[in-house]
N, C-alpha and C. Protein backbone atom coordinates (compact mmCIF):
# COMPACT_ATOMS: atom_id res chain seq x y z
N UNK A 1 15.43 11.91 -0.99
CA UNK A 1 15.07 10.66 -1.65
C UNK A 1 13.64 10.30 -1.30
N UNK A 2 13.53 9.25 -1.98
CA UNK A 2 11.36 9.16 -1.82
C UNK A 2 11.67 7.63 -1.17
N UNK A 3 12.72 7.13 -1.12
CA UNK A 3 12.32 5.77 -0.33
C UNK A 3 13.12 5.67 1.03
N UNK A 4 12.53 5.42 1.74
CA UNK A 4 12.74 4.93 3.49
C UNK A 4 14.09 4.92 3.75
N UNK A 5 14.26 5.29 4.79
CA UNK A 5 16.19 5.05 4.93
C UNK A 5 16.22 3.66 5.06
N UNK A 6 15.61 3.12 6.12
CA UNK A 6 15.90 1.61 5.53
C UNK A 6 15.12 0.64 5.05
N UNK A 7 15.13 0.30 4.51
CA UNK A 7 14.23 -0.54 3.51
C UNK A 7 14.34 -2.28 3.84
N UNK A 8 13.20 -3.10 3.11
CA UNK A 8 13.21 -4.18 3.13
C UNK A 8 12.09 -4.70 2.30
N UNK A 9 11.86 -4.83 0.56
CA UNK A 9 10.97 -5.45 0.14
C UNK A 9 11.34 -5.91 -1.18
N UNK A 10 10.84 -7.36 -1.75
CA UNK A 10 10.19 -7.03 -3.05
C UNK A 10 10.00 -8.65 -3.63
N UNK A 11 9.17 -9.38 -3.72
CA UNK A 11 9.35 -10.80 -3.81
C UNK A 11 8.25 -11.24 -4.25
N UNK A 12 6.97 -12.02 -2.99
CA UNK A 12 6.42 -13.27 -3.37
C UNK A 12 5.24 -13.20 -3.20
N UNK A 13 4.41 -12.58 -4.09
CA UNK A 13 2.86 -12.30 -3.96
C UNK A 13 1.71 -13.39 -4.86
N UNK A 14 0.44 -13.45 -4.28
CA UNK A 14 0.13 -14.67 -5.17
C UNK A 14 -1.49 -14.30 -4.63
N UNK A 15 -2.37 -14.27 -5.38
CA UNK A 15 -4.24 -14.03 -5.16
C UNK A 15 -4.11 -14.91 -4.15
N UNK A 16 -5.17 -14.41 -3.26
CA UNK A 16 -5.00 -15.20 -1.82
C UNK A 16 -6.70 -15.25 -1.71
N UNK A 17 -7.17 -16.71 -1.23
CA UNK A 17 -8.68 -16.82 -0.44
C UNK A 17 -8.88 -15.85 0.70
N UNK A 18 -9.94 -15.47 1.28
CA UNK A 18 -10.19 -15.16 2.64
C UNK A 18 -9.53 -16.20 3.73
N UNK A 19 -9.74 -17.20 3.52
CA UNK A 19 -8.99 -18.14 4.25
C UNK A 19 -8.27 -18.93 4.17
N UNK A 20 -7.43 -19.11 3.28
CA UNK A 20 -6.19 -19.39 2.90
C UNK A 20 -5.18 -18.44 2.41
N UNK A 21 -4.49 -17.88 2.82
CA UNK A 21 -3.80 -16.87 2.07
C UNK A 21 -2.53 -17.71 0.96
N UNK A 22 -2.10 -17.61 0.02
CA UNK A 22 -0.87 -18.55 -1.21
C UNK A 22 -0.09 -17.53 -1.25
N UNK A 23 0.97 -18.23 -0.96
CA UNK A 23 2.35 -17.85 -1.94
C UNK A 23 3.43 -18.44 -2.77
N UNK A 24 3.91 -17.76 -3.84
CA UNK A 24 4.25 -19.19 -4.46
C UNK A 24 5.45 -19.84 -3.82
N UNK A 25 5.56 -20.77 -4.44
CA UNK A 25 6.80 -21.48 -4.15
C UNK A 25 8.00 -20.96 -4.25
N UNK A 26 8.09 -20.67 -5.55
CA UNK A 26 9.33 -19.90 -6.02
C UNK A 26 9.16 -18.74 -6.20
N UNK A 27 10.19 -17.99 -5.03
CA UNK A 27 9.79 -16.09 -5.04
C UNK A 27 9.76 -15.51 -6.20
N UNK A 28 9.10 -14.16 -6.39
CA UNK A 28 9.32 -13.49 -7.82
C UNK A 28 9.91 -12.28 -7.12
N UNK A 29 10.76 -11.93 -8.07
CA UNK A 29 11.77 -10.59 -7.57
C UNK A 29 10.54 -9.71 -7.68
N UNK A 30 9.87 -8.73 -7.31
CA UNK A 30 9.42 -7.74 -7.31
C UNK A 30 9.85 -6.44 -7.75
N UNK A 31 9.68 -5.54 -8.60
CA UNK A 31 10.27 -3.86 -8.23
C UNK A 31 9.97 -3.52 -7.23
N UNK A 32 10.80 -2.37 -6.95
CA UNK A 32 11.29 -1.68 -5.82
C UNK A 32 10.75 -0.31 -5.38
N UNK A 33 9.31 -0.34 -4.12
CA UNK A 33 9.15 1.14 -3.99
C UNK A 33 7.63 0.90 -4.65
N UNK A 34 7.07 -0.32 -4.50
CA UNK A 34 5.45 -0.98 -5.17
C UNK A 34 4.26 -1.18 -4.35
N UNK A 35 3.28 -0.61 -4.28
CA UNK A 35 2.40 -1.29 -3.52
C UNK A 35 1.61 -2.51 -4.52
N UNK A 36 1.62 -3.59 -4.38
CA UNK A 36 0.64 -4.82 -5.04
C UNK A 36 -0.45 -5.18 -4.24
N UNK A 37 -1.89 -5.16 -4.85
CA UNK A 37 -2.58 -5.78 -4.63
C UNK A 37 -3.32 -6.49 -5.69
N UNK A 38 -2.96 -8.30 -6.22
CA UNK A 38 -2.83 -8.66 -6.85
C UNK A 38 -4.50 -8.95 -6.82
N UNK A 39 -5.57 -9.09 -5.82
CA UNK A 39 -6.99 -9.49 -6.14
C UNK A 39 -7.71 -8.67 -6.78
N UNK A 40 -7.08 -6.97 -6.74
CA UNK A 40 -7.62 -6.24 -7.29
C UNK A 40 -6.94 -5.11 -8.61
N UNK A 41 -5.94 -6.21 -8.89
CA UNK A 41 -5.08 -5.32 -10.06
C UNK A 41 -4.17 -4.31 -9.70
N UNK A 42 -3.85 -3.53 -8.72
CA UNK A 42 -2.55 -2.62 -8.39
C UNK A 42 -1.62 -3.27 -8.27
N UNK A 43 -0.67 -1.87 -8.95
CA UNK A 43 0.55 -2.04 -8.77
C UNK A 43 0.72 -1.24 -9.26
N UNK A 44 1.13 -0.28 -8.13
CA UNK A 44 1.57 1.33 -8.26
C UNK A 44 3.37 1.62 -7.60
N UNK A 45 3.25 2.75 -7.80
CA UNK A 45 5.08 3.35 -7.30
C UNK A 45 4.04 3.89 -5.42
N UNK A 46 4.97 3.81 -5.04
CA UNK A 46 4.92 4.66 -3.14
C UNK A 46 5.50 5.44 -3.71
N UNK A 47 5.20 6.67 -3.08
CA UNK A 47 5.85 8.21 -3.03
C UNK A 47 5.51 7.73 -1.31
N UNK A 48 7.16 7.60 -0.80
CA UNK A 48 7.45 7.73 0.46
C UNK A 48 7.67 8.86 1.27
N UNK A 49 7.40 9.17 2.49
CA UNK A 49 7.10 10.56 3.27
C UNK A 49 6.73 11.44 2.62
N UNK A 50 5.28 11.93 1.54
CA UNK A 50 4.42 12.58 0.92
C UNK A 50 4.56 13.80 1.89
N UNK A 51 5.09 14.98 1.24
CA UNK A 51 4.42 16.39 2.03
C UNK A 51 2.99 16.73 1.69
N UNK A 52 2.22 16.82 3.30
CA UNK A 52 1.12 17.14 2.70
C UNK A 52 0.65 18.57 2.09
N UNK A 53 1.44 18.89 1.56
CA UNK A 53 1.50 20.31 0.52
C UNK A 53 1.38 19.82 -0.92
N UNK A 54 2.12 18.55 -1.31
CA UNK A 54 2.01 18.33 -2.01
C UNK A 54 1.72 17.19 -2.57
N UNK A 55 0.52 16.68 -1.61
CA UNK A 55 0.43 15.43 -1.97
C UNK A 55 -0.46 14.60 -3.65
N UNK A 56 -1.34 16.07 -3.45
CA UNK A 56 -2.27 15.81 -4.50
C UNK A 56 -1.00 15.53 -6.26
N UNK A 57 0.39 16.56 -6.23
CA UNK A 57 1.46 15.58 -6.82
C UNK A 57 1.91 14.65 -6.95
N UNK A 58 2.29 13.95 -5.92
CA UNK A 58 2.39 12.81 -5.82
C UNK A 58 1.41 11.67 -5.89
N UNK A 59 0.34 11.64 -5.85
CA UNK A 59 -0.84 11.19 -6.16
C UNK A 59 -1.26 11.05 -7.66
N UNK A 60 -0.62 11.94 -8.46
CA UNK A 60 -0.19 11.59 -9.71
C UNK A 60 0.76 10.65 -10.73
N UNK A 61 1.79 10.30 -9.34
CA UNK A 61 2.73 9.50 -9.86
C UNK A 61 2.93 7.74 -9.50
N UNK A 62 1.22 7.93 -8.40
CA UNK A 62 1.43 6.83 -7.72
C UNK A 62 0.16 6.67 -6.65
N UNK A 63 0.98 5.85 -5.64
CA UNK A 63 0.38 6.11 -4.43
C UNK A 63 0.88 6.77 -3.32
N UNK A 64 0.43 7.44 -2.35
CA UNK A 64 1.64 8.30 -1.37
C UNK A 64 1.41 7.72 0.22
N UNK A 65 2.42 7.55 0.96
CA UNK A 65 2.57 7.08 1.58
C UNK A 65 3.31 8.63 2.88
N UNK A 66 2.15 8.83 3.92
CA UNK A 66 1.84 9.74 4.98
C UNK A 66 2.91 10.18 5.66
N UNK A 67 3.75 11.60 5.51
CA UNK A 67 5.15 11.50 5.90
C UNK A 67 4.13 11.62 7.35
N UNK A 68 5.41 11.23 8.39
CA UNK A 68 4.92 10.90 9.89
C UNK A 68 4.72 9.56 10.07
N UNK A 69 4.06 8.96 9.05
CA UNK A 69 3.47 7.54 10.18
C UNK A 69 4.71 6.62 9.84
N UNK A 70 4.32 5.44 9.91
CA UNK A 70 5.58 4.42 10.22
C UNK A 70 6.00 3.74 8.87
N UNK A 71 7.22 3.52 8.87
CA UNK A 71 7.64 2.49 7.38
C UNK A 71 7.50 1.60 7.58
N UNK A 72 7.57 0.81 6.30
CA UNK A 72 7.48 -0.86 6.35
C UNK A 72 8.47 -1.52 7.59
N UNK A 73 9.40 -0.97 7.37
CA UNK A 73 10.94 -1.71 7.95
C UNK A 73 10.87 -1.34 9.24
N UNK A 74 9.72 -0.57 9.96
CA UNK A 74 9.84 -0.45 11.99
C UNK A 74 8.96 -1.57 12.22
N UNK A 75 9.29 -1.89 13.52
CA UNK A 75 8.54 -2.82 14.54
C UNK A 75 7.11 -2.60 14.96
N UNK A 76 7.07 -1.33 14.86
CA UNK A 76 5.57 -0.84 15.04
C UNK A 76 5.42 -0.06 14.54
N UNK A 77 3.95 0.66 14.58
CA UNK A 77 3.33 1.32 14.09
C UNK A 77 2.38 1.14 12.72
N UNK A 78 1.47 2.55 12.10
CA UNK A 78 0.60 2.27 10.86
C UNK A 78 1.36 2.91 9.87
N UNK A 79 1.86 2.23 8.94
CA UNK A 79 2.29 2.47 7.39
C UNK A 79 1.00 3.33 6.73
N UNK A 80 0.78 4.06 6.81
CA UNK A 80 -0.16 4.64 5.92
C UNK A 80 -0.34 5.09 4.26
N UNK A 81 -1.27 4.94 3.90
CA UNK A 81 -0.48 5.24 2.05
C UNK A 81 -2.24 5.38 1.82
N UNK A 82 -2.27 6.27 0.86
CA UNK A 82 -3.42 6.50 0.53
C UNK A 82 -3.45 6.91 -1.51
N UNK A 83 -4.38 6.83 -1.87
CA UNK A 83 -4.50 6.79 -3.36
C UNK A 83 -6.37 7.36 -3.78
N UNK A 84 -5.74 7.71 -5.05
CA UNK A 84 -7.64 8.02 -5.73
C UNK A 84 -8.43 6.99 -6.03
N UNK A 85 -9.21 7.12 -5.76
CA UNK A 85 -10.32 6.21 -6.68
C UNK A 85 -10.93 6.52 -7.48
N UNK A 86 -10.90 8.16 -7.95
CA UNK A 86 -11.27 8.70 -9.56
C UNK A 86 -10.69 9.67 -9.53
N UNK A 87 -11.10 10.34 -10.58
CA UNK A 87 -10.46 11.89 -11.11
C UNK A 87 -11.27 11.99 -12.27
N UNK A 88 -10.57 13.38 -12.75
CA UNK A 88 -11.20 14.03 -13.64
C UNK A 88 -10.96 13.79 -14.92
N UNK A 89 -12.02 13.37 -15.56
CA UNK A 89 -11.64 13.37 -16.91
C UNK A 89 -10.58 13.64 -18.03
N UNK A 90 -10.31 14.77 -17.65
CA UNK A 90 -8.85 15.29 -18.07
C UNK A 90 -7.73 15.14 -17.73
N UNK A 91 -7.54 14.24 -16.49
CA UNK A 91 -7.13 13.74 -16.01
C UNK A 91 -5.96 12.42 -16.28
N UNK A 92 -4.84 12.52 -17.25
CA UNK A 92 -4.46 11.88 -18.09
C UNK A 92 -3.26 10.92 -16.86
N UNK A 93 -3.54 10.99 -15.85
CA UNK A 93 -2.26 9.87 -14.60
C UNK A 93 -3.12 8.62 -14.93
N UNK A 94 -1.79 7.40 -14.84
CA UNK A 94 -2.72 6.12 -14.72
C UNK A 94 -3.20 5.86 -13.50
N UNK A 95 -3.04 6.56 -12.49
CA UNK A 95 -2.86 6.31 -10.93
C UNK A 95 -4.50 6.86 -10.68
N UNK A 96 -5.10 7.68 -11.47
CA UNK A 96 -6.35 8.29 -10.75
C UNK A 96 -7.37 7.48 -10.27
N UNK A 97 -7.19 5.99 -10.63
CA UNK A 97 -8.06 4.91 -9.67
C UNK A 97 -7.84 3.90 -9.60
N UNK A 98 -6.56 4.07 -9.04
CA UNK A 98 -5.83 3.04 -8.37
C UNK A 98 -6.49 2.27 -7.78
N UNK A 99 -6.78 2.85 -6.75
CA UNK A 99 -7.94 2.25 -5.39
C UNK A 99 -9.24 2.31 -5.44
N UNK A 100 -10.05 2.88 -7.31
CA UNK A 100 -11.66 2.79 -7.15
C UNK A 100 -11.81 1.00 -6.65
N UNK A 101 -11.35 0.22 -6.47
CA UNK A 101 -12.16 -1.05 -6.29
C UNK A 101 -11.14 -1.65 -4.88
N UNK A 102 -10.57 -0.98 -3.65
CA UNK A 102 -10.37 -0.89 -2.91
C UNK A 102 -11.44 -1.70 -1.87
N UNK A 103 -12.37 -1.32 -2.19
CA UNK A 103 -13.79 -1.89 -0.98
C UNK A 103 -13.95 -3.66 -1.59
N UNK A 104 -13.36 -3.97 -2.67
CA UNK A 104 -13.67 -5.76 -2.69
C UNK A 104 -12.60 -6.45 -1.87
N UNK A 105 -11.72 -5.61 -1.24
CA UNK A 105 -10.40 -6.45 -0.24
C UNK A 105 -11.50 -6.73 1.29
N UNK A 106 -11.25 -8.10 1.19
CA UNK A 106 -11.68 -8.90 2.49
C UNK A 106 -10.57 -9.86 3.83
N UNK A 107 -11.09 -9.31 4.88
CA UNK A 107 -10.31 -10.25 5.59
C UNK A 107 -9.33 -11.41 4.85
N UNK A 108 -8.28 -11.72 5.41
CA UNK A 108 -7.56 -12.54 4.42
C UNK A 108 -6.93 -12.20 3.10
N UNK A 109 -7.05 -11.53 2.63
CA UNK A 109 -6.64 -10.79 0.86
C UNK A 109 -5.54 -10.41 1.57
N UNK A 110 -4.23 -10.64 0.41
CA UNK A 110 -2.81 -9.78 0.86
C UNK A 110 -2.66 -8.91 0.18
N UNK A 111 -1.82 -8.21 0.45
CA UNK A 111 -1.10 -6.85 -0.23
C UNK A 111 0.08 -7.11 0.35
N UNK A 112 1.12 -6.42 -0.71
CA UNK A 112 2.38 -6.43 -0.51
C UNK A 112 2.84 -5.22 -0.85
N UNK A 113 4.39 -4.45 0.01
CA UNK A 113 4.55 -3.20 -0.41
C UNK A 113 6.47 -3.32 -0.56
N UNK A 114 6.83 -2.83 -1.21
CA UNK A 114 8.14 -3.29 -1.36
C UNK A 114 9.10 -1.91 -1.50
N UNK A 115 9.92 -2.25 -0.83
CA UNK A 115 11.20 -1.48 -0.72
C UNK A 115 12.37 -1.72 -1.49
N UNK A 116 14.00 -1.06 -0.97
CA UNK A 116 14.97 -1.35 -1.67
C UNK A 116 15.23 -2.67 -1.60
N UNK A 117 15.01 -3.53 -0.52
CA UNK A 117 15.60 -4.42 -0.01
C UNK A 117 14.74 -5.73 0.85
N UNK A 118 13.72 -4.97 0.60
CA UNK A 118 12.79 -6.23 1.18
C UNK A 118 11.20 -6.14 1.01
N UNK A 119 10.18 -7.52 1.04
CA UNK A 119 9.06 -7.25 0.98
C UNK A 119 8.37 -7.30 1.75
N UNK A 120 7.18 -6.50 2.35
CA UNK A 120 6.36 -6.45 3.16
C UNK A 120 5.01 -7.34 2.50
N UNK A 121 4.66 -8.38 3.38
CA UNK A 121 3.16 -8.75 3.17
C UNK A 121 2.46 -8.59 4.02
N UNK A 122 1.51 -7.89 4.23
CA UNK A 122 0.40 -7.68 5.14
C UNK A 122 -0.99 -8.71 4.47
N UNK A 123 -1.22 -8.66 5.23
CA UNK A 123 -3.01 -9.69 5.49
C UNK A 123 -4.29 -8.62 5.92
N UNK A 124 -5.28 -8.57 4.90
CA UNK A 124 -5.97 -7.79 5.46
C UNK A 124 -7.05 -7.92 6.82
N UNK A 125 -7.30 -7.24 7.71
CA UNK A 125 -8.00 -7.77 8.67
C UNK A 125 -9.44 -6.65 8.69
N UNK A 126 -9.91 -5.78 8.20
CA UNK A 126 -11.00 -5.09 8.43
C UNK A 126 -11.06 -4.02 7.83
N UNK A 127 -11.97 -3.03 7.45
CA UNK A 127 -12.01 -1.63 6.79
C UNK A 127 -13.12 -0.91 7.10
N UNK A 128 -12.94 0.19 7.23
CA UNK A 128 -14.22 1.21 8.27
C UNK A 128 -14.25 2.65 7.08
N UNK A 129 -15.02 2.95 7.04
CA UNK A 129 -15.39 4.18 6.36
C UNK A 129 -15.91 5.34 7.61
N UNK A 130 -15.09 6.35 7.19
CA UNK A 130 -15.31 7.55 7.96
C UNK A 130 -15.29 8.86 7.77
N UNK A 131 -15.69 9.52 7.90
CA UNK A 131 -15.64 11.22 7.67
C UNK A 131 -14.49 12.01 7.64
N UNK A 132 -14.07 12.85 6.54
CA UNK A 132 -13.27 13.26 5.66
C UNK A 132 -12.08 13.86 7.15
N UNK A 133 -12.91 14.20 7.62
CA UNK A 133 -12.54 15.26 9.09
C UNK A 133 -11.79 13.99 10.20
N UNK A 134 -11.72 12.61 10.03
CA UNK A 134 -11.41 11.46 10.92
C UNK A 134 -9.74 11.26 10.94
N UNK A 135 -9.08 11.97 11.84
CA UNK A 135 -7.88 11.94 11.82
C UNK A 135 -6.90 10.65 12.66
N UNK A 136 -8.32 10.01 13.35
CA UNK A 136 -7.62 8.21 13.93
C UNK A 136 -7.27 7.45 13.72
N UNK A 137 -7.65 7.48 12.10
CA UNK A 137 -6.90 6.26 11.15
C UNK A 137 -5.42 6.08 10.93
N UNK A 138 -4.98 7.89 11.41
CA UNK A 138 -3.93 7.87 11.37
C UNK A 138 -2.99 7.59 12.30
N UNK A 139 -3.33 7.11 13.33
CA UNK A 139 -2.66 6.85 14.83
C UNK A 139 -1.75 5.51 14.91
N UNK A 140 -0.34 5.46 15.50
CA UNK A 140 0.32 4.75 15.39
C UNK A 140 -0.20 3.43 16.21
N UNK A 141 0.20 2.18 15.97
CA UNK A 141 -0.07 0.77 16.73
C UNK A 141 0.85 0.27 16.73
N UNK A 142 0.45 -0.50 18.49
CA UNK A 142 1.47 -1.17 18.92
C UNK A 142 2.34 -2.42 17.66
N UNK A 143 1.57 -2.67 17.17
CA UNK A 143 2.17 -3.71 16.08
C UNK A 143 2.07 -3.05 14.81
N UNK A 144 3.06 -3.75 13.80
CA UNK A 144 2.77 -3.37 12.33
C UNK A 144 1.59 -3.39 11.58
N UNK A 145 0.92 -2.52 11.16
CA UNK A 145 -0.16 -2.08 10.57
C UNK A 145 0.60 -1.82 8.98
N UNK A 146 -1.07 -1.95 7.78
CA UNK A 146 -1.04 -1.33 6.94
C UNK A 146 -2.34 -0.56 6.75
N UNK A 147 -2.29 1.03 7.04
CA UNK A 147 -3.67 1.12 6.45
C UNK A 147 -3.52 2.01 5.04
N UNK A 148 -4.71 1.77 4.47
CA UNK A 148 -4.89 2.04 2.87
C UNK A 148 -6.15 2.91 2.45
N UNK A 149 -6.06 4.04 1.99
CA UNK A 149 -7.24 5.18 2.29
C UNK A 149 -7.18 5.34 0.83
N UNK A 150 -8.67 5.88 0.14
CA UNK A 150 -9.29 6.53 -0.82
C UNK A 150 -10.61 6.88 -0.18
N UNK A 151 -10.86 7.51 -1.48
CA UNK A 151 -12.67 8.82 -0.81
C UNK A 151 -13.24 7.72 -1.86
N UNK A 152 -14.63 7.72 -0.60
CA UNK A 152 -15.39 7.02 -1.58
C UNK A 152 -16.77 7.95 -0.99
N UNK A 153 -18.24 7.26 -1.88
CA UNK A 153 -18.46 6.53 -2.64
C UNK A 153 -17.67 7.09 -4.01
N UNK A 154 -17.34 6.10 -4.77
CA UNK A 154 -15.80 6.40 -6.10
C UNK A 154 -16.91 7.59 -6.54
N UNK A 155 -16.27 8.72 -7.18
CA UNK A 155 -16.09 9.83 -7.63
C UNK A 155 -17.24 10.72 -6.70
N UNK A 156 -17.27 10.91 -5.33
CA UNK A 156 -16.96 11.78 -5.19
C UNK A 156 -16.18 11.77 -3.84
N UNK A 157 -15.87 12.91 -2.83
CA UNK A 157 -14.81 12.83 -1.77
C UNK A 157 -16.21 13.24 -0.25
N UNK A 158 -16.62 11.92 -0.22
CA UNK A 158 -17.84 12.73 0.62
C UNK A 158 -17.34 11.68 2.44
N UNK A 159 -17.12 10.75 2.00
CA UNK A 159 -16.14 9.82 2.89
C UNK A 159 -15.00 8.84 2.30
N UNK A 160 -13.90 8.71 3.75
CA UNK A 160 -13.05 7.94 3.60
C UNK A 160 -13.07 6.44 3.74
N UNK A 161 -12.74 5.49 2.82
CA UNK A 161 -12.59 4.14 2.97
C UNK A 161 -11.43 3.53 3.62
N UNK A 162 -10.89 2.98 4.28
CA UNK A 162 -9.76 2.50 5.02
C UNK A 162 -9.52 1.22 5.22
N UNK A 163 -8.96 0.97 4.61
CA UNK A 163 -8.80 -0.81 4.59
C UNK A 163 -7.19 -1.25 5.82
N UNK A 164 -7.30 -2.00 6.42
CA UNK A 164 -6.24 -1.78 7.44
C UNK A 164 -6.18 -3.43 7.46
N UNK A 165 -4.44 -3.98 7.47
CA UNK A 165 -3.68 -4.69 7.51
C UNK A 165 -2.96 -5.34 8.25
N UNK A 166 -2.61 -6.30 9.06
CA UNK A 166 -1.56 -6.88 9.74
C UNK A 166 -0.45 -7.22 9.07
N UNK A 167 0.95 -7.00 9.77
CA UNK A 167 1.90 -7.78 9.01
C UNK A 167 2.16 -9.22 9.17
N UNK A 168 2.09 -9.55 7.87
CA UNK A 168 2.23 -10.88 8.08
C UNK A 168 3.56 -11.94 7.58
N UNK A 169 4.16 -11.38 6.80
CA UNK A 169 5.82 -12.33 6.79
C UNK A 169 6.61 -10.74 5.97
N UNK A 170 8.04 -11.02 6.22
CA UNK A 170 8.40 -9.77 5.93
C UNK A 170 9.83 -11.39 4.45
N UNK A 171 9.80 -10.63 3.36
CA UNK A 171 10.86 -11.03 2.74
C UNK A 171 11.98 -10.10 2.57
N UNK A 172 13.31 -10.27 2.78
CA UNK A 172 14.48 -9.34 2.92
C UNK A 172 14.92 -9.85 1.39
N UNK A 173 15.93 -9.36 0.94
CA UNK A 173 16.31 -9.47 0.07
C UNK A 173 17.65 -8.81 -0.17
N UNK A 174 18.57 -9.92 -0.89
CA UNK A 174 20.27 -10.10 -0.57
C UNK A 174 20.63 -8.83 -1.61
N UNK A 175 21.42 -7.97 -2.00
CA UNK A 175 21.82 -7.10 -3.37
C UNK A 175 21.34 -7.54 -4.51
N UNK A 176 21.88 -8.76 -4.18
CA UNK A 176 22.28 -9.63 -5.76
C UNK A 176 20.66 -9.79 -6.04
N UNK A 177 19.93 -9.74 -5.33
CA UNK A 177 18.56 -10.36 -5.70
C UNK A 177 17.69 -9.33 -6.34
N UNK A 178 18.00 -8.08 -6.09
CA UNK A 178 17.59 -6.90 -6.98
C UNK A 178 17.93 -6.88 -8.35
N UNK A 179 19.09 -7.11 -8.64
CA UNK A 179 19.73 -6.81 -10.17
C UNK A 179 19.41 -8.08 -10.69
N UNK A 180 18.37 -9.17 -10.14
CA UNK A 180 18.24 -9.94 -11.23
C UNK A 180 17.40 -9.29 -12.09
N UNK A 181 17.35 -9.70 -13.47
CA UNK A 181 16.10 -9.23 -14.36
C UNK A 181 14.77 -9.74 -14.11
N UNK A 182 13.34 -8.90 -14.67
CA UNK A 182 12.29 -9.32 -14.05
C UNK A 182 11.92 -10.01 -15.37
């Protein structure tokens, strides 16, 4: 299966200030298995525990999310998920730039990532660009992390962009709250 053994997402996202982050009042059911980032237009599928054999597949269908690092639903660690920010012309996935506008997320901006059963909101807190060869981004933390990778500068793969996340409220969600209609 492509989603987490246990899961927990899908609800209440809303454009957020740097320093105010909003949510609405009244939750919105979310789909299931989404990364949202509503300041900058995504909203893609996770391809959960991505083999990296085949990730550049899955990267077609979405965004992929780093088999090894941590799921939404543990206590710790970095959720990792990474996406394109271009492709090739011929290139007919809607996903091939997902993340070209990745670099306008600022301190404060949320993202949300959602599971069978519940939603993750993270808060963004910082983003570092580093060399293709930088394998630290991938290192687990003591607390819940989100980090979020594409190659930039957009089209070509010369460095990595990394936008990295705190968690910041987790929404669970009852059965019944899935099968409502969206």
């Amino acid at each position: 299966s492509n989603t987490p053994a246990e899961s927990t997402p899908s609800s209440t996202l809303s454009p957020s200030t740097p320093t105010s982050p909003r949510l609405p009042a009244t939750p919105v059911i979310l789909p299931a298995n989404r990364l949202l980032i509503p300041k900058i237009g995504v909203d893609a599928p996770v391809m959960w525990n991505a083999d990296p054999a085949n990730i550049l597949g899955d990267l077609q269908k979405g965004v992929a999310h780093y088999r090894g690092t941590a799921l939404p639903n543990e206590t710790s660690g970095n959720v990792f998920v990474t996406g394109h920010s271009s492709g090739f012309v011929w290139d007919r996935s809607p996903y091939t730039t997902v993340f070209a506008n990745l670099d306008k997320l600022v301190a404060g901006d949320l993202i949300a990532v959602t599971t069978d059963n519940s939603e993750y909101i993270y808060r963004v807190k910082d983003s570092v660009v580093v060399r293709p060869t930088e394998t630290s981004v991938l290192s687990q933390t003591p607390t819940p992390i989100l980090s979020l990778m594409t190659c930039v500068p957009v089209g070509t793969n010369l460095r990595r962009l990394v936008v990295r996340a705190d968690l910041f409220r987790v929404i669970p969600l009852a059965d019944t709250d899935r099968s409502t209609p969206l």
